[in-house]
Structure formats: structure tokens, C-alpha cells
C-alpha atoms as a PDB file:
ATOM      1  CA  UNK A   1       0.000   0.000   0.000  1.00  0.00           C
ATOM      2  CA  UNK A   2       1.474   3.489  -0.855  1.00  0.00           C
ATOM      3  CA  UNK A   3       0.360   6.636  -0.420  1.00  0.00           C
ATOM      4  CA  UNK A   4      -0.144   8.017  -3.775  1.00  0.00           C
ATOM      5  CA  UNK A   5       0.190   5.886  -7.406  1.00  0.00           C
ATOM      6  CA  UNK A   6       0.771   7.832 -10.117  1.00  0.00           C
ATOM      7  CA  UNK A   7       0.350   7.262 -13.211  1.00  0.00           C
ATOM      8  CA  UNK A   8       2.685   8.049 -15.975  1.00  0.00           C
ATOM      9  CA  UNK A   9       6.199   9.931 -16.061  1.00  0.00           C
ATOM     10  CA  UNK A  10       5.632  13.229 -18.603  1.00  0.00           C
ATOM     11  CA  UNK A  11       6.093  16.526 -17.072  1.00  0.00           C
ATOM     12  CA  UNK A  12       2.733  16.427 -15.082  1.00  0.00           C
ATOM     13  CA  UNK A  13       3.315  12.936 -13.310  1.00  0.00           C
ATOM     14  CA  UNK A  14       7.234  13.756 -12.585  1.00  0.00           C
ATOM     15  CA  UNK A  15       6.364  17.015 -10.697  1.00  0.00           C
ATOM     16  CA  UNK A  16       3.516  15.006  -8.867  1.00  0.00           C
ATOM     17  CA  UNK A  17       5.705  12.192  -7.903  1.00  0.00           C
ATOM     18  CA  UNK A  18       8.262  14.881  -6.573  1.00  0.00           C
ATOM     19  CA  UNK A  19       5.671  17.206  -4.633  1.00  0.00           C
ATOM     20  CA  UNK A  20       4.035  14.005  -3.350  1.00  0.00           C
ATOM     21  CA  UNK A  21       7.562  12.909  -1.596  1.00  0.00           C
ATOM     22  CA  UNK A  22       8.127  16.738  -0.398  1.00  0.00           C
ATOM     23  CA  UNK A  23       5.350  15.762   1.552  1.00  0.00           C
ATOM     24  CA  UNK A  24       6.694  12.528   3.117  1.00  0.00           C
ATOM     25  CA  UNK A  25       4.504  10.225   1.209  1.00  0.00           C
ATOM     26  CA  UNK A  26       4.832   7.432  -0.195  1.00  0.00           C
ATOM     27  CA  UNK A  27       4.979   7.334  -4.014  1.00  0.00           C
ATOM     28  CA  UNK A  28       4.964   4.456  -7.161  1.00  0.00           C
ATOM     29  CA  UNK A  29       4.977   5.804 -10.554  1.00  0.00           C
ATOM     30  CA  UNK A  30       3.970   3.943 -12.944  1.00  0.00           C
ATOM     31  CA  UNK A  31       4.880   3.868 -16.841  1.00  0.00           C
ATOM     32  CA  UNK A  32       4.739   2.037 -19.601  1.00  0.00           C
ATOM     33  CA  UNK A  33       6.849   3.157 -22.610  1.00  0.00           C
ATOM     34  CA  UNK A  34       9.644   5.540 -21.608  1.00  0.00           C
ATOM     35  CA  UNK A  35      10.079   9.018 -19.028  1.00  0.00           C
ATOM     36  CA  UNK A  36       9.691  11.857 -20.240  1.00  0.00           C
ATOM     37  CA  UNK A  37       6.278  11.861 -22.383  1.00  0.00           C
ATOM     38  CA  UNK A  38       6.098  13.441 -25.515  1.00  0.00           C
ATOM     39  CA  UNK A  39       8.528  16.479 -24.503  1.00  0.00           C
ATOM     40  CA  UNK A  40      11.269  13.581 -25.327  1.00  0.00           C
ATOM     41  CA  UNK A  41       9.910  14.253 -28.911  1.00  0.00           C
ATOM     42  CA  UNK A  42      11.365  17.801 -28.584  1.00  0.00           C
ATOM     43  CA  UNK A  43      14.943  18.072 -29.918  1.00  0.00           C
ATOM     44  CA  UNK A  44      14.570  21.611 -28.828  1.00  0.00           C
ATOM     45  CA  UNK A  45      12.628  23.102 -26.308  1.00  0.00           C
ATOM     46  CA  UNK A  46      12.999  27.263 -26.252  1.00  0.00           C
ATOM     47  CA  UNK A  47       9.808  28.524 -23.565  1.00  0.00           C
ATOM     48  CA  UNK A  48      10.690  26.356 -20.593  1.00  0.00           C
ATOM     49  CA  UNK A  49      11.679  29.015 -17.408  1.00  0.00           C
ATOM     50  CA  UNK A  50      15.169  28.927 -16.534  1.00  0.00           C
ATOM     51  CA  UNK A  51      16.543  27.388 -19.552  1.00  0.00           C
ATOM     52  CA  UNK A  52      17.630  29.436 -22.914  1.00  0.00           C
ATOM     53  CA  UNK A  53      17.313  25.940 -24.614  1.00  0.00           C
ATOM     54  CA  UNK A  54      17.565  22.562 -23.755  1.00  0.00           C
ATOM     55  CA  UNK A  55      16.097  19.193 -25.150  1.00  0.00           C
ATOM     56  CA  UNK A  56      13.277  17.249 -24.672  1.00  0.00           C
ATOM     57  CA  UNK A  57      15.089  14.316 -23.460  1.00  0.00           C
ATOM     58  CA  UNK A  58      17.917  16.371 -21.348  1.00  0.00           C
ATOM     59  CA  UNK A  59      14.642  17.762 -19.473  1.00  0.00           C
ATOM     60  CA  UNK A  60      12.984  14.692 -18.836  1.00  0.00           C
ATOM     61  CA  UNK A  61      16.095  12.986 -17.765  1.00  0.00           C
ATOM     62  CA  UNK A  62      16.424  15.932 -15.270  1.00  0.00           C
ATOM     63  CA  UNK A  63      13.179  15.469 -14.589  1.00  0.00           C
ATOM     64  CA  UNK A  64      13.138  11.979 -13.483  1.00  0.00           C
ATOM     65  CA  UNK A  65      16.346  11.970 -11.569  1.00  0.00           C
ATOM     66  CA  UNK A  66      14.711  14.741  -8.972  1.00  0.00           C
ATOM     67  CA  UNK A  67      11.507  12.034  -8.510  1.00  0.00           C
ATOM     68  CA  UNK A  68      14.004   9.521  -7.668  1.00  0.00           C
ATOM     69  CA  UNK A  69      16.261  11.315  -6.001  1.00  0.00           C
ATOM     70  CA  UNK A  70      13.436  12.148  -3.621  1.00  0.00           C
ATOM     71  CA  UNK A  71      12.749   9.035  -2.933  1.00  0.00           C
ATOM     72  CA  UNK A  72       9.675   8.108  -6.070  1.00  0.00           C
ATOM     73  CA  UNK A  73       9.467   4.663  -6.516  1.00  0.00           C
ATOM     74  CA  UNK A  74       9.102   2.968 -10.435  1.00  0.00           C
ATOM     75  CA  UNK A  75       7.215  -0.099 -11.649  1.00  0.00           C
ATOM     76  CA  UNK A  76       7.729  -0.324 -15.012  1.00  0.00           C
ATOM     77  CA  UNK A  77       3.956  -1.687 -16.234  1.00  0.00           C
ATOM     78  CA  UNK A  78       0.897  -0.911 -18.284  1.00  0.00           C
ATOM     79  CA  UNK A  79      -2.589   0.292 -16.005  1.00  0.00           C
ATOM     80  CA  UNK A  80      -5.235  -1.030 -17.739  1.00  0.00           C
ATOM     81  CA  UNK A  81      -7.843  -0.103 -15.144  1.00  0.00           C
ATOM     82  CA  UNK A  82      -8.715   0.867 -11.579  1.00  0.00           C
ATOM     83  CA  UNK A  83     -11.266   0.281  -8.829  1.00  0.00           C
ATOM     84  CA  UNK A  84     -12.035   1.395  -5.187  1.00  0.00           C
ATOM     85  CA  UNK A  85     -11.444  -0.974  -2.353  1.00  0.00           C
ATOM     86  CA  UNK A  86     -11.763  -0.736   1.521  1.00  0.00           C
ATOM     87  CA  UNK A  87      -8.367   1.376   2.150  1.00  0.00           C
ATOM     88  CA  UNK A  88      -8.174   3.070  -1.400  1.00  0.00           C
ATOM     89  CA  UNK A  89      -7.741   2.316  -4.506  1.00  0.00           C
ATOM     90  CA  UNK A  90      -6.343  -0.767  -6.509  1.00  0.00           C
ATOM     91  CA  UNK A  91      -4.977   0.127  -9.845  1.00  0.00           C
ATOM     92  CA  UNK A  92      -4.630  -3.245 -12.497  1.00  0.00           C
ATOM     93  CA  UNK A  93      -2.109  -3.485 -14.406  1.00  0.00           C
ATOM     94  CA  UNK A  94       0.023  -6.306 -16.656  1.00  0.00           C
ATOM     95  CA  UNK A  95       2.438  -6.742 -14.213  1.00  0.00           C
ATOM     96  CA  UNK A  96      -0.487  -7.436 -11.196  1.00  0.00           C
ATOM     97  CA  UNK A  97      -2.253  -5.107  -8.515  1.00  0.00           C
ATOM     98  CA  UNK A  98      -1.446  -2.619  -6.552  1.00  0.00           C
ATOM     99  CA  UNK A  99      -3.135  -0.729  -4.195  1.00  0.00           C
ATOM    100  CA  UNK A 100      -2.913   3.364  -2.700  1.00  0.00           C
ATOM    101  CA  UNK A 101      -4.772   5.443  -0.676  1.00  0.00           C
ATOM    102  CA  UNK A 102      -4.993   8.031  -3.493  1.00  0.00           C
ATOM    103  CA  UNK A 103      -4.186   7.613  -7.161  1.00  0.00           C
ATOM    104  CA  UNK A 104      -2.836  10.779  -9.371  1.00  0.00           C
ATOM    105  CA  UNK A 105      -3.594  10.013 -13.468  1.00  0.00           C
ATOM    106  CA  UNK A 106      -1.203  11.449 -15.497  1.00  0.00           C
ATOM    107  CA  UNK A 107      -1.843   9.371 -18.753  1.00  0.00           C
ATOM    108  CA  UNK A 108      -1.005  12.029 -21.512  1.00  0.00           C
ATOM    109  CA  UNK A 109      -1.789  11.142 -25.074  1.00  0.00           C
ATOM    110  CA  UNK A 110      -0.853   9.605 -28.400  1.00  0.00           C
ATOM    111  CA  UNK A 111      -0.187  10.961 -31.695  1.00  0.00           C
ATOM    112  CA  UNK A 112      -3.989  11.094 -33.592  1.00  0.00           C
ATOM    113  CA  UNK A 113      -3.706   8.844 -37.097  1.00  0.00           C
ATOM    114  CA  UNK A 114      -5.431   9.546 -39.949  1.00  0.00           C
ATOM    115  CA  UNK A 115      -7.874   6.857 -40.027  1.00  0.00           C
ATOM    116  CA  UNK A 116      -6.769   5.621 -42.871  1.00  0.00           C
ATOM    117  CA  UNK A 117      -6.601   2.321 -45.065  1.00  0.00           C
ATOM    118  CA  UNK A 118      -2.977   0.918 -44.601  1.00  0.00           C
ATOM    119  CA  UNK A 119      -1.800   3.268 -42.449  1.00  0.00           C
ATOM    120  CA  UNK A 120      -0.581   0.827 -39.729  1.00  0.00           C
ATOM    121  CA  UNK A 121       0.959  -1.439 -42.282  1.00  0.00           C
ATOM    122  CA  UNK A 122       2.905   1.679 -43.831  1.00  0.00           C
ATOM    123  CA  UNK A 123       4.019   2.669 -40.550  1.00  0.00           C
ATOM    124  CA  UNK A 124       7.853   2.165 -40.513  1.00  0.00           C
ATOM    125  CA  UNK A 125       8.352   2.078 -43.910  1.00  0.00           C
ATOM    126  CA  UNK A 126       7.938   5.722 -45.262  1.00  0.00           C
ATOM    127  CA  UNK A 127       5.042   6.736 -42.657  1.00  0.00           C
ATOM    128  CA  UNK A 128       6.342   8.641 -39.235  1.00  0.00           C
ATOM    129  CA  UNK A 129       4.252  10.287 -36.177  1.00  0.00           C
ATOM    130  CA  UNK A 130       8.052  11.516 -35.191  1.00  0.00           C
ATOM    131  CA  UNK A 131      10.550  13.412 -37.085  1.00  0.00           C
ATOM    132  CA  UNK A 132      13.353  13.451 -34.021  1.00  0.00           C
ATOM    133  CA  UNK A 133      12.622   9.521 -34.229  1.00  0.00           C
ATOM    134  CA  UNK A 134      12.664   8.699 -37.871  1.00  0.00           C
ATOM    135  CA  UNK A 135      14.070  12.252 -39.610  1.00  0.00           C
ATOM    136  CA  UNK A 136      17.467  10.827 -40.465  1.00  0.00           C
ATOM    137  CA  UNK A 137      16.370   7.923 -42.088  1.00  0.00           C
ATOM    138  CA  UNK A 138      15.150  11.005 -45.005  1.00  0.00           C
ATOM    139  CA  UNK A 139      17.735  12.544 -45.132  1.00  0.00           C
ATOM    140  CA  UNK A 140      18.566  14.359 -48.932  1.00  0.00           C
ATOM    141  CA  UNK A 141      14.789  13.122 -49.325  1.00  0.00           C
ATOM    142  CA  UNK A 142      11.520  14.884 -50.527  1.00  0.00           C
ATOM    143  CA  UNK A 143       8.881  14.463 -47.695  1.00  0.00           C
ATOM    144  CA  UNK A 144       5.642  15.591 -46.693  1.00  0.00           C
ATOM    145  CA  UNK A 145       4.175  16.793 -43.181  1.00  0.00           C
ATOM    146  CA  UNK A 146       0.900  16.680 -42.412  1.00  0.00           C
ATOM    147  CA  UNK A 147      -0.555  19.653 -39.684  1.00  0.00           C
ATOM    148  CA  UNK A 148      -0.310  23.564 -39.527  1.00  0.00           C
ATOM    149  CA  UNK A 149      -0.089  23.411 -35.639  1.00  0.00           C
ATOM    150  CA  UNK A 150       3.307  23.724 -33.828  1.00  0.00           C
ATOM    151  CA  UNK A 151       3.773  20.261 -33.267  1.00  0.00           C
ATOM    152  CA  UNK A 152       4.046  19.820 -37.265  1.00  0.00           C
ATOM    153  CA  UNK A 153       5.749  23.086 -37.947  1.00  0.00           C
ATOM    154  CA  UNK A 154       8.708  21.967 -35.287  1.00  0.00           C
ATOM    155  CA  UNK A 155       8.692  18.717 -37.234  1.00  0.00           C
ATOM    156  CA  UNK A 156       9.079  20.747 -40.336  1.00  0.00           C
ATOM    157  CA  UNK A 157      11.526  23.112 -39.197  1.00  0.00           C
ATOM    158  CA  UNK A 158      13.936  20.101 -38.359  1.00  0.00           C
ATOM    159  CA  UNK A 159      13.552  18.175 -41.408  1.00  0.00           C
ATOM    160  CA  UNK A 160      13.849  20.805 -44.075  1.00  0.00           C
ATOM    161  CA  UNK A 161      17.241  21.149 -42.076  1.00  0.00           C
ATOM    162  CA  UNK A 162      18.470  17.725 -44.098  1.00  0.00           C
ATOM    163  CA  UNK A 163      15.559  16.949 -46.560  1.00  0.00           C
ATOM    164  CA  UNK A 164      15.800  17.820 -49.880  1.00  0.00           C
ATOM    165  CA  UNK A 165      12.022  19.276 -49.579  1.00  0.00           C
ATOM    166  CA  UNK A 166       9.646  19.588 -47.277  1.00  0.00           C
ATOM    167  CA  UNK A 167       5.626  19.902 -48.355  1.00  0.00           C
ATOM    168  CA  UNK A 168       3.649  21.182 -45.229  1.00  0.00           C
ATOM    169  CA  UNK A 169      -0.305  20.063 -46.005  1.00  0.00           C
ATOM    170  CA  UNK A 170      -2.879  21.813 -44.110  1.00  0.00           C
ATOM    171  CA  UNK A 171      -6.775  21.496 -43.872  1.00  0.00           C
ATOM    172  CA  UNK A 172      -7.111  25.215 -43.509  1.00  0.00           C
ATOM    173  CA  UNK A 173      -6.331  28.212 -45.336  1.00  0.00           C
ATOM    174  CA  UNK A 174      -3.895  29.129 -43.058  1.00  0.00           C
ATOM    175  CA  UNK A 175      -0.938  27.892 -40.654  1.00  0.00           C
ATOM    176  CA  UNK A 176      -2.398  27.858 -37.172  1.00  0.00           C
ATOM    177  CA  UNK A 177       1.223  27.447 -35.071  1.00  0.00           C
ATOM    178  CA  UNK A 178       3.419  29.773 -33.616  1.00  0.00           C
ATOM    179  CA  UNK A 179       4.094  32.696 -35.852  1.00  0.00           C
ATOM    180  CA  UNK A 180       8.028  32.476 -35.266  1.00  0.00           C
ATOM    181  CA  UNK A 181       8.296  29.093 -36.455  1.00  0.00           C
ATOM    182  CA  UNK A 182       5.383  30.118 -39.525  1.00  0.00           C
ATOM    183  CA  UNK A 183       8.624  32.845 -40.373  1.00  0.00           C
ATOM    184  CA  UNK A 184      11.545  30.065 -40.314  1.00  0.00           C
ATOM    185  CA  UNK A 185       9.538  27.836 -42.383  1.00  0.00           C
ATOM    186  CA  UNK A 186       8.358  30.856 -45.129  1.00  0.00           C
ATOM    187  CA  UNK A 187      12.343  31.866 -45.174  1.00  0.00           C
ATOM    188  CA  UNK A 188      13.607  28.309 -46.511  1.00  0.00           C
ATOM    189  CA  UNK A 189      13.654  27.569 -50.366  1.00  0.00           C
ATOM    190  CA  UNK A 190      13.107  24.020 -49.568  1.00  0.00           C
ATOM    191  CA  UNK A 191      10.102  24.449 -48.044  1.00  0.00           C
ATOM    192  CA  UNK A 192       6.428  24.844 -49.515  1.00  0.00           C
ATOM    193  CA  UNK A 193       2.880  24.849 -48.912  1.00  0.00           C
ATOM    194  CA  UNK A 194      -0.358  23.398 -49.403  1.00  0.00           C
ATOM    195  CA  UNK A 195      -3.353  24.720 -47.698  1.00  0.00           C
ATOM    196  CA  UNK A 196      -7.112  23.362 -47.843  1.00  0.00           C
ATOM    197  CA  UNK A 197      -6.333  19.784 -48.318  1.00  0.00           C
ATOM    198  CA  UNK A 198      -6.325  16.526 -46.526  1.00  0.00           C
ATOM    199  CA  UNK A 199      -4.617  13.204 -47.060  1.00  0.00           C
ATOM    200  CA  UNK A 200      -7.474  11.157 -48.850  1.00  0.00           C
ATOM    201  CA  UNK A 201      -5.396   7.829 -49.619  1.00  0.00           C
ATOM    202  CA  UNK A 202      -1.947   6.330 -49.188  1.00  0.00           C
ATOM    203  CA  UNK A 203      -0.219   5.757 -52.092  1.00  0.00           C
ATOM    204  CA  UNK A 204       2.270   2.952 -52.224  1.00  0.00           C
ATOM    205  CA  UNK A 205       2.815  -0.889 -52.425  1.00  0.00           C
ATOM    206  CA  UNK A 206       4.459  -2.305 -49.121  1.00  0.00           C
ATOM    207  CA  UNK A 207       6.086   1.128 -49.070  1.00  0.00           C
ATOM    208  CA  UNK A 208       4.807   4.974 -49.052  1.00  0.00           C
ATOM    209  CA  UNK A 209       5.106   6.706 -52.488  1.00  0.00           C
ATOM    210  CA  UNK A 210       2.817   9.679 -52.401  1.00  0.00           C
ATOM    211  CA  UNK A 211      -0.248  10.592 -51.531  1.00  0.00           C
ATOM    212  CA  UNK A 212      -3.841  11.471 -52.901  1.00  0.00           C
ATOM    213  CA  UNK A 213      -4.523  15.261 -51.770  1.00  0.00           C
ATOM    214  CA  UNK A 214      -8.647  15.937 -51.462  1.00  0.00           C
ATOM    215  CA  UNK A 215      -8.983  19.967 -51.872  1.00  0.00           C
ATOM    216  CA  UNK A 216     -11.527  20.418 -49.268  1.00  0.00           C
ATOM    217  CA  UNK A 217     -13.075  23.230 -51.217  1.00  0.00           C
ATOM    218  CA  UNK A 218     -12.790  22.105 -54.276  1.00  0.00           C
ATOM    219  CA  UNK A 219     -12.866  18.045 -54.132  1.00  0.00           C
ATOM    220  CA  UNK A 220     -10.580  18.127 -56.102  1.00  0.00           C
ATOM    221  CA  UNK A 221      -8.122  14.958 -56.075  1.00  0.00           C
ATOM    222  CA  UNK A 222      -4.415  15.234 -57.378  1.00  0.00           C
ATOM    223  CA  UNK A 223      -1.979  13.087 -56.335  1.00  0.00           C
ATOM    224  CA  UNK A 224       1.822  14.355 -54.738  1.00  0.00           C
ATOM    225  CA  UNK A 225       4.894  12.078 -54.791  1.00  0.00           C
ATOM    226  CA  UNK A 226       7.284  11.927 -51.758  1.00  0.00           C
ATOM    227  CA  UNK A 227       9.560   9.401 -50.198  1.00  0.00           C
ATOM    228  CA  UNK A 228       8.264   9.852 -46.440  1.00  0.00           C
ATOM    229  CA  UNK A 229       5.182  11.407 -44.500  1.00  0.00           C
ATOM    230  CA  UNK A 230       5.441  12.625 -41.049  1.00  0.00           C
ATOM    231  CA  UNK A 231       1.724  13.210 -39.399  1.00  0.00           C
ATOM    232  CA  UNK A 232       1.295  16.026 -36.605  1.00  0.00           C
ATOM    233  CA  UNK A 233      -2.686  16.835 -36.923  1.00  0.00           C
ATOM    234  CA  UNK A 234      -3.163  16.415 -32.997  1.00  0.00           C
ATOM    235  CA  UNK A 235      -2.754  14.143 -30.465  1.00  0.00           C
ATOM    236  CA  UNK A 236      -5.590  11.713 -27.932  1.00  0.00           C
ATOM    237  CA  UNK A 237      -6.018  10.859 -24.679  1.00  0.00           C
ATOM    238  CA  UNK A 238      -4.968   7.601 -23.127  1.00  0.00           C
ATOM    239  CA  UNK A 239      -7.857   7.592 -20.800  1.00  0.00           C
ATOM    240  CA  UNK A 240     -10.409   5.044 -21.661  1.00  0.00           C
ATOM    241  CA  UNK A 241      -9.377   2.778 -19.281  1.00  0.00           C
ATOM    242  CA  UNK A 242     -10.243   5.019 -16.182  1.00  0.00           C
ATOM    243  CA  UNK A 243     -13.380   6.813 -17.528  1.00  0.00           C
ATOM    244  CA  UNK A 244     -15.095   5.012 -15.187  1.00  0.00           C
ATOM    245  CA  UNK A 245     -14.003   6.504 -11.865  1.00  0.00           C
ATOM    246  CA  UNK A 246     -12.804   9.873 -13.923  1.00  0.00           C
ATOM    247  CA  UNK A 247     -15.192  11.548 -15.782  1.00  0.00           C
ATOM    248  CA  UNK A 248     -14.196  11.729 -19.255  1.00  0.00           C
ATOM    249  CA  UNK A 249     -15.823  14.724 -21.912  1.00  0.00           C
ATOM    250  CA  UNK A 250     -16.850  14.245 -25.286  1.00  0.00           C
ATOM    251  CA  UNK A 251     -13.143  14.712 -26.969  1.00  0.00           C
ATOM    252  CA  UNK A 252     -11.929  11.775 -24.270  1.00  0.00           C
ATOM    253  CA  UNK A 253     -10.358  14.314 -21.900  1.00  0.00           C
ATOM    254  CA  UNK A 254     -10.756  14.056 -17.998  1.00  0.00           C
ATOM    255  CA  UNK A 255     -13.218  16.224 -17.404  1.00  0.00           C
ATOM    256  CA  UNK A 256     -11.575  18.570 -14.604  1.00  0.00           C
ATOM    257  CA  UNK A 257     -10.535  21.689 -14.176  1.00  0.00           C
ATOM    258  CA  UNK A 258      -7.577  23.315 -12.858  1.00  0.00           C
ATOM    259  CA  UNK A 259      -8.204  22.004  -9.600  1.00  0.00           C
ATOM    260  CA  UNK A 260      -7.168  18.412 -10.957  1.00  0.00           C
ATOM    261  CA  UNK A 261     -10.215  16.970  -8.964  1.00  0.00           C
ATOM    262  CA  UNK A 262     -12.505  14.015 -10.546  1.00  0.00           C
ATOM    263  CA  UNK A 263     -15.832  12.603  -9.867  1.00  0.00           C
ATOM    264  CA  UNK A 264     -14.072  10.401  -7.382  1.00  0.00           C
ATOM    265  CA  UNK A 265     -12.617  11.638  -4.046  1.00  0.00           C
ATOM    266  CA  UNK A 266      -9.315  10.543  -4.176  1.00  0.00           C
ATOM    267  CA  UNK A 267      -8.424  10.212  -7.569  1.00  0.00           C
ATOM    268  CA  UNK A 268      -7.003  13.057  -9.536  1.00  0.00           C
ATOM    269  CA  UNK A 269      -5.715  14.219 -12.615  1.00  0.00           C
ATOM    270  CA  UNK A 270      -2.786  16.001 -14.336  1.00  0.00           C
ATOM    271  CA  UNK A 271      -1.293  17.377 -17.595  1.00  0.00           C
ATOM    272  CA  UNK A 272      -2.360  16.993 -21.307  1.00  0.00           C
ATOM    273  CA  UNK A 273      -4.992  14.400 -20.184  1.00  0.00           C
ATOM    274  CA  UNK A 274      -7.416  16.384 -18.682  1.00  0.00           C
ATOM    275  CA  UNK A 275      -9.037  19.033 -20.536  1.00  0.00           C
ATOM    276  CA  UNK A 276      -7.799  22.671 -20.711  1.00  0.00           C
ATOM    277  CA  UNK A 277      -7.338  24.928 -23.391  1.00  0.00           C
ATOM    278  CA  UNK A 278      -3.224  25.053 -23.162  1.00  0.00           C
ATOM    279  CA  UNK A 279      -0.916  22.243 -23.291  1.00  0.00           C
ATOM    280  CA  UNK A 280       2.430  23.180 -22.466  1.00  0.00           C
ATOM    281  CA  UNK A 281       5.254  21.610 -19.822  1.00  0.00           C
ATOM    282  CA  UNK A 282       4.706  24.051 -17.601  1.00  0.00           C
ATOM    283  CA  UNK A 283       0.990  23.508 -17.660  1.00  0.00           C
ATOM    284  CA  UNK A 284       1.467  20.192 -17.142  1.00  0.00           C
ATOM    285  CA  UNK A 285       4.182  21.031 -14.154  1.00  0.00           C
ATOM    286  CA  UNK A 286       1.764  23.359 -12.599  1.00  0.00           C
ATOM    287  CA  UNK A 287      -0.851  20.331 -12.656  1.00  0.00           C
ATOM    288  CA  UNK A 288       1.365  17.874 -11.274  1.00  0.00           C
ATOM    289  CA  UNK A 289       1.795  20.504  -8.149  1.00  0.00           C
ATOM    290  CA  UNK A 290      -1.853  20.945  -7.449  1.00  0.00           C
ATOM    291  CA  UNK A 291      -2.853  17.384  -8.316  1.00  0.00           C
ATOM    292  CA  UNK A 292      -0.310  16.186  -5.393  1.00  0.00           C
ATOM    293  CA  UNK A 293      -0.983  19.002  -2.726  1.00  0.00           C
ATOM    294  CA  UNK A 294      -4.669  17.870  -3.044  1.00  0.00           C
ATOM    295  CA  UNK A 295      -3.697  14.075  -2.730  1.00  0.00           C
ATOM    296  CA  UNK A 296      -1.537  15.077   0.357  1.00  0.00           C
ATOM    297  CA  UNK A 297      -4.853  17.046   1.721  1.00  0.00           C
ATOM    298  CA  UNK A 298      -7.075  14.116   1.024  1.00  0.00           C
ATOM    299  CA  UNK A 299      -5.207  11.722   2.443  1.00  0.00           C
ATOM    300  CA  UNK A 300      -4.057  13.506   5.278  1.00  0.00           C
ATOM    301  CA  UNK A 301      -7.861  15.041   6.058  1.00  0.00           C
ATOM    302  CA  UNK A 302      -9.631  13.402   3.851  1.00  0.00           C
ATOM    303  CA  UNK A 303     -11.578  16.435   1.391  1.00  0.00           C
END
């Protein structure tokens, strides 16, 4: 029995984990994948306080060495649900139960697909959710990225960096990231545009060769060639599996507010799973803080 199970290791959970054993109690995070979250994505982060630049993964590993420095314990496993029992809470995972007096979900999200035929198959050869992951591999290559947010326009900005050429395609009429990034992108030759269009079909045998644009004025079809595809069009929640004891909305986002609280006494939430209107690290961070202190307060008083 511990104190406080959290669960996952992004920004939100990390800063939980490390309030949590400021307050002498007991902690287990648990993850399944990697620490860090998606910042580890971020080959360079430029709007965190205190740090002119640093990377996604030098942050996380910073991160994660406070938690455990404080004394946060790790099981490395997959939660696939949770239920109330007599002292707590008993959270179900792959690698068996495990029980707290208060639980702290900080499940994050996943890159959103495009829902389309043969996209899983042409994952790995030619299709990419990750450009610090897979950009190399494209290197002196002509490839496409789907999104006009700033998750796609920081993918873009590093490939065009060792691409031959780099195709942005966006459903609107208009990039919707930050302007700054909009400004590096405009100011390279190897860069262009397409606005109004989305991805209608994968083009390719075994291996990604284009794709089939729809003009989403128009309806028009034409069809671009390209050697790789990175998609950035938004990301989803990995909280099915609690919706039960969490209230979830109608996008699949805990449905709290910036008190981190849930339907359930005891349980709480924190970071890019629960909805809010900005997702940064250091909204995340700030969640993580105010998710714990009100685990410390319900345990210790019990409201």
C-alpha cells in the first residue's frame, strides 16, 4: 500500500511524484513506454523558465532523476484499469495489482492517425508520427508533413534542415502554429505549402510513395509524390481505461478543471490528459503541483 500511485512519467506525473515525496509520502509511478512523455519528442525546447534551450530528453532525464532522487518509486507496467477498495484504490495493471490510498492520473496522449486504409501497415516504412525519431532515415529526401499546428511546424523546421524538400499540407487556409516558427519555415527555399487539403489515400505498395490530396473546397483529387510522410494533426487521450471513476468529456479528456479533482474523491488528474485549453510543460508542471498538494490534503484530512 502506498500513499499516492501515479500514473505516468511526462512533465505532469514527474512534478507530482516529486511534490508528493516533499510531503513525506509514499509514491509508485507507474509507466509504460519511456520518461519523459512526448517532450522527449522535442529536440529543442525554447519557452521552458530557466533554460535558454535545452532538449526534450535532457529535461525529462532531469526530470526523473529529482523524482528519484526524492525518494519516487518505479514499476515499469501498463494500467489497464482501476477500482475502489476498503483502504483506497487498486490500480490493475500487466504486471499485477497494486493498491494506494490516493491515485494521481497522469496518462497524456498519443499521436492522432489519420484513419486511414494501410496506415498501420505503412508505418515504418515511409510513414512517421516523429521526425526526431525517424528524420534521419530522409535525409537528402523529398517528404511531406501533415498539420499547420506547432507540433508539425517543429517537425518541419527540423527536417527541411536535411531533406531535400519539405511539403507542409494543411486542412485550412492558413498555418495555425506559432508565428516564429510560420517565419523560419516561409524563409527556406526548400520548403512549400499546401493549404485546404487533406490526405485522402496512401499511395504505395508495401512502401509509401505519395499521396492522394482531397482539396476540401474544391474536391478536387491530385496526387503528390514523396519518399516519407510525417503526421502532426493532434494528439488523444490515453484515458479510456479510467473513464469510469474519472469523468471523461466528449473529446476523451478528464473532465476537470484546474483544480485536478474528478468525480471520485481521491483520484485526480494532471497534464495533457485532462481538458484545458493550453498544453504546455509548464501547464502540465503546474498540474502535477496541485494534483499532489490535493492528494496530500485528502489523504491527510480526507476532502
Amino acid at each position: 500500500m502506498h500513499d499516492i500511485i501515479v500514473i505516468g512519467s511526462g512533465p505532469a506525473g514527474l512534478t507530482a511524484a516529486l511534490y508528493a515525496r516533499r510531503a513525506n509520502k509514499s509514491v509508485l509511478i507507474m509507466e509504460k513506454d519511456g520518461f519523459g512523455g512526448q517532450i522527449t519528442h522535442s529536440p529543442k525546447i525554447e519557452n521552458f523558465p530557466g533554460f535558454a534551450t535545452v532538449s526534450g530528453t535532457e529535461l525529462a532525464d532531469a526530470m526523473v532523476e529529482q523524482a528519484l532522487g526524492q525518494g519516487a518509486e518505479v514499476e515499469l507496467c501498463e494500467a489497464k484499469g482501476l477500482r475502489k477498495s476498503e483502504e483506497g484504490f487498486t490500480v490493475l495493471t500487466d504486471a499485477g495489482e497494486f493498491s494506494a490510498r490516493a491515485v494521481i492520473l497522469a496518462t497524456g496522449v498519443k499521436h492522432r492517425t489519420l484513419g486511414l486504409p494501410r496506415e498501420e501497415e505503412l508505418e515504418g516504412n515511409g510513414l512517421s508520427y516523429c521526425a526526431v525519431c525517424d528524420g534521419a532515415f530522409f535525409a537528402g529526401r523529398e517528404v511531406c508533413v501533415i498539420g499547420g499546428g506547432n507540433s508539425a511546424l517543429q517537425e518541419a523546421v527540423l527536417l527541411s534542415e536535411t531533406a531535400s524538400h519539405v511539403t507542409v499540407i494543411q486542412n485550412l487556409d492558413r498555418l495555425t502554429g506559432e508565428e516564429k516558427l510560420a517565419e523560419i519555415l516561409r524563409g527556406r527555399e526548400n520548403v512549400s505549402f499546401v493549404f485546404n487539403s487533406v490526405v485522402s489515400e496512401l499511395l504505395g505498395d508495401g512502401e509509401l510513395r505519395g499521396l492522394q490530396l482531397k482539396n476540401t473546397e474544391t474536391g478536387a483529387l491530385t496526387e503528390l509524390s514523396c519518399d516519407g510522410v510525417f503526421v502532426c494533426i493532434g494528439l488523444v487521450p490515453n484515458n479510456a481505461a479510467f473513464a469510469d471513476l474519472a469523468a471523461c468529456n466528449d473529446w476523451g479528456y478528464f473532465d476537470a478543471g484546474e483544480a485536478c479533482t474528478t468525480t471520485t474523491p481521491g483520484i485526480y488528474v494532471a497534464g495533457d490528459c485532462r481538458a484545458k485549453s493550453i498544453r504546455q510543460i509548464t501547464t502540465a508542471t503546474a498540474d502535477g503541483a496541485v494534483a499532489a498538494l490535493a492528494a496530500c490534503r485528502f489523504i491527510d484530512y480526507g476532502n
